[in-house]
Protein backbone atom coordinates (compact mmCIF):
# COMPACT_ATOMS: atom_id res chain seq x y z
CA UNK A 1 -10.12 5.33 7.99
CA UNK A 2 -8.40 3.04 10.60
CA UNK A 3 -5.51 4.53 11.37
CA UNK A 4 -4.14 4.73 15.20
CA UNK A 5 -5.72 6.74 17.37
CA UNK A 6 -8.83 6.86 15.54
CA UNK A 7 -12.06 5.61 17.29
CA UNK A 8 -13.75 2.68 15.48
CA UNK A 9 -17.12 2.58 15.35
CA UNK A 10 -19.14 -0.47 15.16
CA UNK A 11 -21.99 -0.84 12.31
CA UNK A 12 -25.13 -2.16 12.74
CA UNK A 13 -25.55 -5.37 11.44
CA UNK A 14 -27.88 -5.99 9.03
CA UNK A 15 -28.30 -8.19 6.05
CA UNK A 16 -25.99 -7.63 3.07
CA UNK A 17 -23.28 -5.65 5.02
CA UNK A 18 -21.95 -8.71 7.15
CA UNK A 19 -18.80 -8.85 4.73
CA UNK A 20 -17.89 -5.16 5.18
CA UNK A 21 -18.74 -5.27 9.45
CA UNK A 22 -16.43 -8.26 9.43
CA UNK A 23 -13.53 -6.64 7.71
CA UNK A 24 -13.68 -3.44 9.64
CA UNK A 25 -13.36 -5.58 12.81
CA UNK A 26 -10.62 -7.35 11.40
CA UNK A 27 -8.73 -4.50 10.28
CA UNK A 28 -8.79 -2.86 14.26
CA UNK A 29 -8.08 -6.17 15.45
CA UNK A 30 -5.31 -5.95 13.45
CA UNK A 31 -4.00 -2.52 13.96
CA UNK A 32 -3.92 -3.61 18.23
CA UNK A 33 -2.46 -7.08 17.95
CA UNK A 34 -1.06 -7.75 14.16
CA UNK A 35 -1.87 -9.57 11.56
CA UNK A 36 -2.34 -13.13 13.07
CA UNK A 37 -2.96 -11.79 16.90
CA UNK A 38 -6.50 -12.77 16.37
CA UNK A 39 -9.29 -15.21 15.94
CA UNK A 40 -12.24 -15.44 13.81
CA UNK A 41 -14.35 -15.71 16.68
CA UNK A 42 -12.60 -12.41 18.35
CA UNK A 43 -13.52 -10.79 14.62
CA UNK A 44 -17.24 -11.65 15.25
CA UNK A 45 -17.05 -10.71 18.95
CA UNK A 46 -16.16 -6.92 17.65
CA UNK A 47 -18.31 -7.23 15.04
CA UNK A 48 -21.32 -7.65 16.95
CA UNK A 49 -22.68 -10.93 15.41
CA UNK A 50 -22.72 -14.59 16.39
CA UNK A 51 -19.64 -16.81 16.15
CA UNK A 52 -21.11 -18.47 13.24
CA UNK A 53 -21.69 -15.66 11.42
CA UNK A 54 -18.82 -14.56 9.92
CA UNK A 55 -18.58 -18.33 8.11
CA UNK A 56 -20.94 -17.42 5.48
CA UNK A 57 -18.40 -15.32 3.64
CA UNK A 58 -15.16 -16.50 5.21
CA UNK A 59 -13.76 -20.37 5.56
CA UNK A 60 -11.78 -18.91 8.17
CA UNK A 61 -9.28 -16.07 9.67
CA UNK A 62 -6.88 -16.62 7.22
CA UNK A 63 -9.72 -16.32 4.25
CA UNK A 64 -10.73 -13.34 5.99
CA UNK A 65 -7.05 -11.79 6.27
CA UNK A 66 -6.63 -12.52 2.37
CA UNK A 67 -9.67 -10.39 2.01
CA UNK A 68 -8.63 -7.46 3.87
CA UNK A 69 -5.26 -7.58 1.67
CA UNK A 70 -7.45 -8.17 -1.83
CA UNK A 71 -10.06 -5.32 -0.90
CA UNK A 72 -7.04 -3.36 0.33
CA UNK A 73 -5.33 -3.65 -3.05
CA UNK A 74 -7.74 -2.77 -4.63
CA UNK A 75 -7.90 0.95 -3.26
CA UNK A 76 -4.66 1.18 -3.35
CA UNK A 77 -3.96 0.82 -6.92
CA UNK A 78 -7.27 3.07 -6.91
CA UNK A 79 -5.10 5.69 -5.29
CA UNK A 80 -2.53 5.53 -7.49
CA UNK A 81 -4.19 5.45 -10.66
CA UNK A 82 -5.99 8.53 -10.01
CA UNK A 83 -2.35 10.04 -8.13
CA UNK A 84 -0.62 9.02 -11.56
CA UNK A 85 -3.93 10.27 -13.70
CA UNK A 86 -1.51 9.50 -17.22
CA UNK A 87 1.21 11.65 -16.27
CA UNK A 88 -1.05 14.94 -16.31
CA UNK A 89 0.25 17.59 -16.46
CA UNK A 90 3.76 15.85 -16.59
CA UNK A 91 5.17 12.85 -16.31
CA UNK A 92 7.76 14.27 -13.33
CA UNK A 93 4.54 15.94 -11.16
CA UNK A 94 2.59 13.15 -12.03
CA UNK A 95 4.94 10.73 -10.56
CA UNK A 96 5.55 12.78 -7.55
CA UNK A 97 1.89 12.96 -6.66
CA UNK A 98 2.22 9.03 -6.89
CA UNK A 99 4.53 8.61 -4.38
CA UNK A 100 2.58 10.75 -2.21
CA UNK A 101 -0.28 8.81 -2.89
CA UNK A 102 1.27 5.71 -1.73
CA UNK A 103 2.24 7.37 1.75
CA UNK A 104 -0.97 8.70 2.44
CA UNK A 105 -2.60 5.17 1.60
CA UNK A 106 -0.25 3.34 4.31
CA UNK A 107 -0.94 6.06 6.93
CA UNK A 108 -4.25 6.10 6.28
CA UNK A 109 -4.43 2.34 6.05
CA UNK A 110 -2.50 1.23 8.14
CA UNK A 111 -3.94 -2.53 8.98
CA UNK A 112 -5.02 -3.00 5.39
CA UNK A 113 -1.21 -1.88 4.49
CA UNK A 114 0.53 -4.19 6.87
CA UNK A 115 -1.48 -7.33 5.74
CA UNK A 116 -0.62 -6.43 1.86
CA UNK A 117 2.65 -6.34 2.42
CA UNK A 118 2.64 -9.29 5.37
CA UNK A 119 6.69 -10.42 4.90
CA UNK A 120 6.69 -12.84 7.78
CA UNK A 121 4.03 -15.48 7.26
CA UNK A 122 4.08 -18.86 7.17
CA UNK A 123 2.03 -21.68 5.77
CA UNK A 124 0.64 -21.95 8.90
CA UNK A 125 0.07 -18.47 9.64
CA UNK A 126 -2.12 -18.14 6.44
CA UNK A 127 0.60 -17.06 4.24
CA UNK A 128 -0.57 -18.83 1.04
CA UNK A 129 -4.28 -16.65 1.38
CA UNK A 130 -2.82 -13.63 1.38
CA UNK A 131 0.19 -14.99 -1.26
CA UNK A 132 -2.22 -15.50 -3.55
CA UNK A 133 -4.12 -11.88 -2.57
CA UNK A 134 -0.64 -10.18 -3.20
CA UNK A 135 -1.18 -11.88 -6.59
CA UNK A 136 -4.45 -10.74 -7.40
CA UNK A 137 -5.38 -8.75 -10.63
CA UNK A 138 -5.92 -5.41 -7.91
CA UNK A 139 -2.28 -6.31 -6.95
CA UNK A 140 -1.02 -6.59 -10.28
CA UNK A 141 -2.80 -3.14 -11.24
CA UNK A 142 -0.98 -1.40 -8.69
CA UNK A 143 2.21 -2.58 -10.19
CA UNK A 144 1.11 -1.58 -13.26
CA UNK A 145 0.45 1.82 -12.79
CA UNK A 146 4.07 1.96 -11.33
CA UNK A 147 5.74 0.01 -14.94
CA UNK A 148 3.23 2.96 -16.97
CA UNK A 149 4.96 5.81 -14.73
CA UNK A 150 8.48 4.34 -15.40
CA UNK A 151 7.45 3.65 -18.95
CA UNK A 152 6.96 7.47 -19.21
CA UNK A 153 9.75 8.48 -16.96
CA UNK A 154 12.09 6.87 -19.76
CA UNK A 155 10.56 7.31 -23.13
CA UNK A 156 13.03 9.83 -23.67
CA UNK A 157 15.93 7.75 -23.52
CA UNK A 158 17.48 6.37 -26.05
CA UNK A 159 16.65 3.26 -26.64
CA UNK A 160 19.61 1.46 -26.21
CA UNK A 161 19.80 3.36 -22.89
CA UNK A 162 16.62 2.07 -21.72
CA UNK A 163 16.76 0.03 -18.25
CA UNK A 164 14.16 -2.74 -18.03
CA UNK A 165 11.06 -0.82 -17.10
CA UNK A 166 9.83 -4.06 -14.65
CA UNK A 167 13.36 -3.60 -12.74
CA UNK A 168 12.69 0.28 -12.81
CA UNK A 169 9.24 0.09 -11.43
CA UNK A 170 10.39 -2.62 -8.87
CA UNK A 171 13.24 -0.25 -7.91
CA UNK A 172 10.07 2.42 -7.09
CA UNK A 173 7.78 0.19 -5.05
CA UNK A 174 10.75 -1.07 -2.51
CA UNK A 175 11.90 2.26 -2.68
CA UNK A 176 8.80 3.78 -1.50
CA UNK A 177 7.79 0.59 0.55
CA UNK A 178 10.83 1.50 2.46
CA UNK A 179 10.13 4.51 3.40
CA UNK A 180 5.93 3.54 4.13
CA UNK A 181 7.63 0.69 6.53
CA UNK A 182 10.30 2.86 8.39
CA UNK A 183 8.85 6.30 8.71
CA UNK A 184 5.10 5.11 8.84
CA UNK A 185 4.26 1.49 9.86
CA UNK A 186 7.58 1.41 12.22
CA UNK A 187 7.51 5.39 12.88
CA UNK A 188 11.12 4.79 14.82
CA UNK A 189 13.21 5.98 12.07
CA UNK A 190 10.86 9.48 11.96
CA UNK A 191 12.17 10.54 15.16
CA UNK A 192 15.72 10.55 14.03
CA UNK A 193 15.09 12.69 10.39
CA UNK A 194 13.93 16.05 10.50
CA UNK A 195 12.06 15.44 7.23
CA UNK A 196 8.53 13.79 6.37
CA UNK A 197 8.27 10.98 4.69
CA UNK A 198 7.05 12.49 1.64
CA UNK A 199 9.96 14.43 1.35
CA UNK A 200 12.76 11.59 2.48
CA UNK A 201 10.65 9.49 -0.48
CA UNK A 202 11.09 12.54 -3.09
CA UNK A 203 14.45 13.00 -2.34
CA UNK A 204 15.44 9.72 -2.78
CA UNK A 205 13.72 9.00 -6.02
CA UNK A 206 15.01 12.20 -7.66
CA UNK A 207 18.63 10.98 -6.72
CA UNK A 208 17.50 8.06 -8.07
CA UNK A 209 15.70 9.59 -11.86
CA UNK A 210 18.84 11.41 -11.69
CA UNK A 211 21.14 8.42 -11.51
CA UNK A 212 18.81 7.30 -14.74
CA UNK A 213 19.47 10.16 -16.66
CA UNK A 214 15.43 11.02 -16.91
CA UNK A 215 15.61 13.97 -14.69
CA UNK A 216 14.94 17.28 -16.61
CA UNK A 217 17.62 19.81 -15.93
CA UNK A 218 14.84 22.28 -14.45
CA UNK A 219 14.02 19.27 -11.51
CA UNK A 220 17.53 18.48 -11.01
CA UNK A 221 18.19 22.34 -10.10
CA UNK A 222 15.29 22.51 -7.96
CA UNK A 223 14.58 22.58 -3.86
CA UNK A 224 13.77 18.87 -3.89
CA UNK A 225 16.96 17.56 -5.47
CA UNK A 226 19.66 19.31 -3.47
């Protein structure tokens, strides 16, 4: 894990595992100066290897960025798929235990997190790498598992009454990306509510299910959605 506060440790280097010292480098460097606060040769420096090194896997930071934010999709929609696990035991708990997934990731993630989501990069600043990692098929999965929990969420609305699932699921990921930014990358806005995050991100989707018309009647009477 890499979140702050957290001693990194540096691996040994040895062949085969250059890729994975090189990321776990760039993900500290990250957490202490940002996304593009860095250079591949400060990567390499932390990593313990020669400047050089690090261009056998990566043309350069930006590559290297877009691989933090690919491999970091990719255990994020991990997460959630197994969070989600096919709406088991219900489509309601199952969806709650999603959204807590997705905090937990972006605490415990935090560098991988903030390059995934990177909203202020330019061309130059090696936005069209990680544009095209946000686009990746561990990206899209992610997503996915969102449209199937909103899929289920409304199946028992009428059909007429159906919003479009896409909007739906987009509706969730800001929704909870809000809350991940504010309360957990930012951590300003948590020292003005005197809730968590998990429960200022329950809350708010249960008003928003309810607004939907897919909240059961046992949910909308309970602790949460008062």
């Amino acid at each position: 894990m890499n979140g702050p506060g957290r001693r990194w440790q540096r691996r040994s280097y040895h062949h085969g595992n250059l890729k994975e010292v090189l990321l776990e480098a760039a993900r500290k460097l990250i957490e202490e100066h940002g996304a593009f606060g860095f250079s591949l040769t400060e990567a390499a420096r932390l990593a313990g290897v020669s400047p050089a090194a690090p261009y056998r896997h990566f043309r350069d930071r930006d590559a290297l960025l877009a691989e933090v934010a690919r491999s970091g999709f990719e255990r994020f929609a991990a997460r959630l798929d197994a969070a989600w696990n096919n709406g088991v035991p219900t489509p309601l708990s199952a969806f709650e235990a999603l959204g807590r997934a997705y905090l937990t990731f972006a605490r415990d993630e935090p560098a991988s997190y903030a390059v995934m989501f990177e909203t202020g990069a330019s061309t130059e600043e090696g936005g069209e790498a990680i544009q095209a990692a946000t686009s990746s098929p561990a990206a899209e999965k992610a997503f996915n598992v969102l449209l199937e929990a909103a899929a289920a969420l409304c199946r028992k609305l009428p059909e007429s009454e159906r919003p479009p699932l896409k909007l739906v699921a987009m509706h969730i990921w800001t929704m909870s990306h809000g809350v991940a930014s504010l309360f957990i990358q930012e951590g300003n806005a948590a020292k003005k509510v005197p809730l968590s995050p998990e429960e200022v991100l329950e809350s708010g989707l249960l008003i928003y299910l309810k607004g939907l018309g897919v909240l059961p009647e046992a949910a909308d009477e309970g602790p949460a959605a008062k």
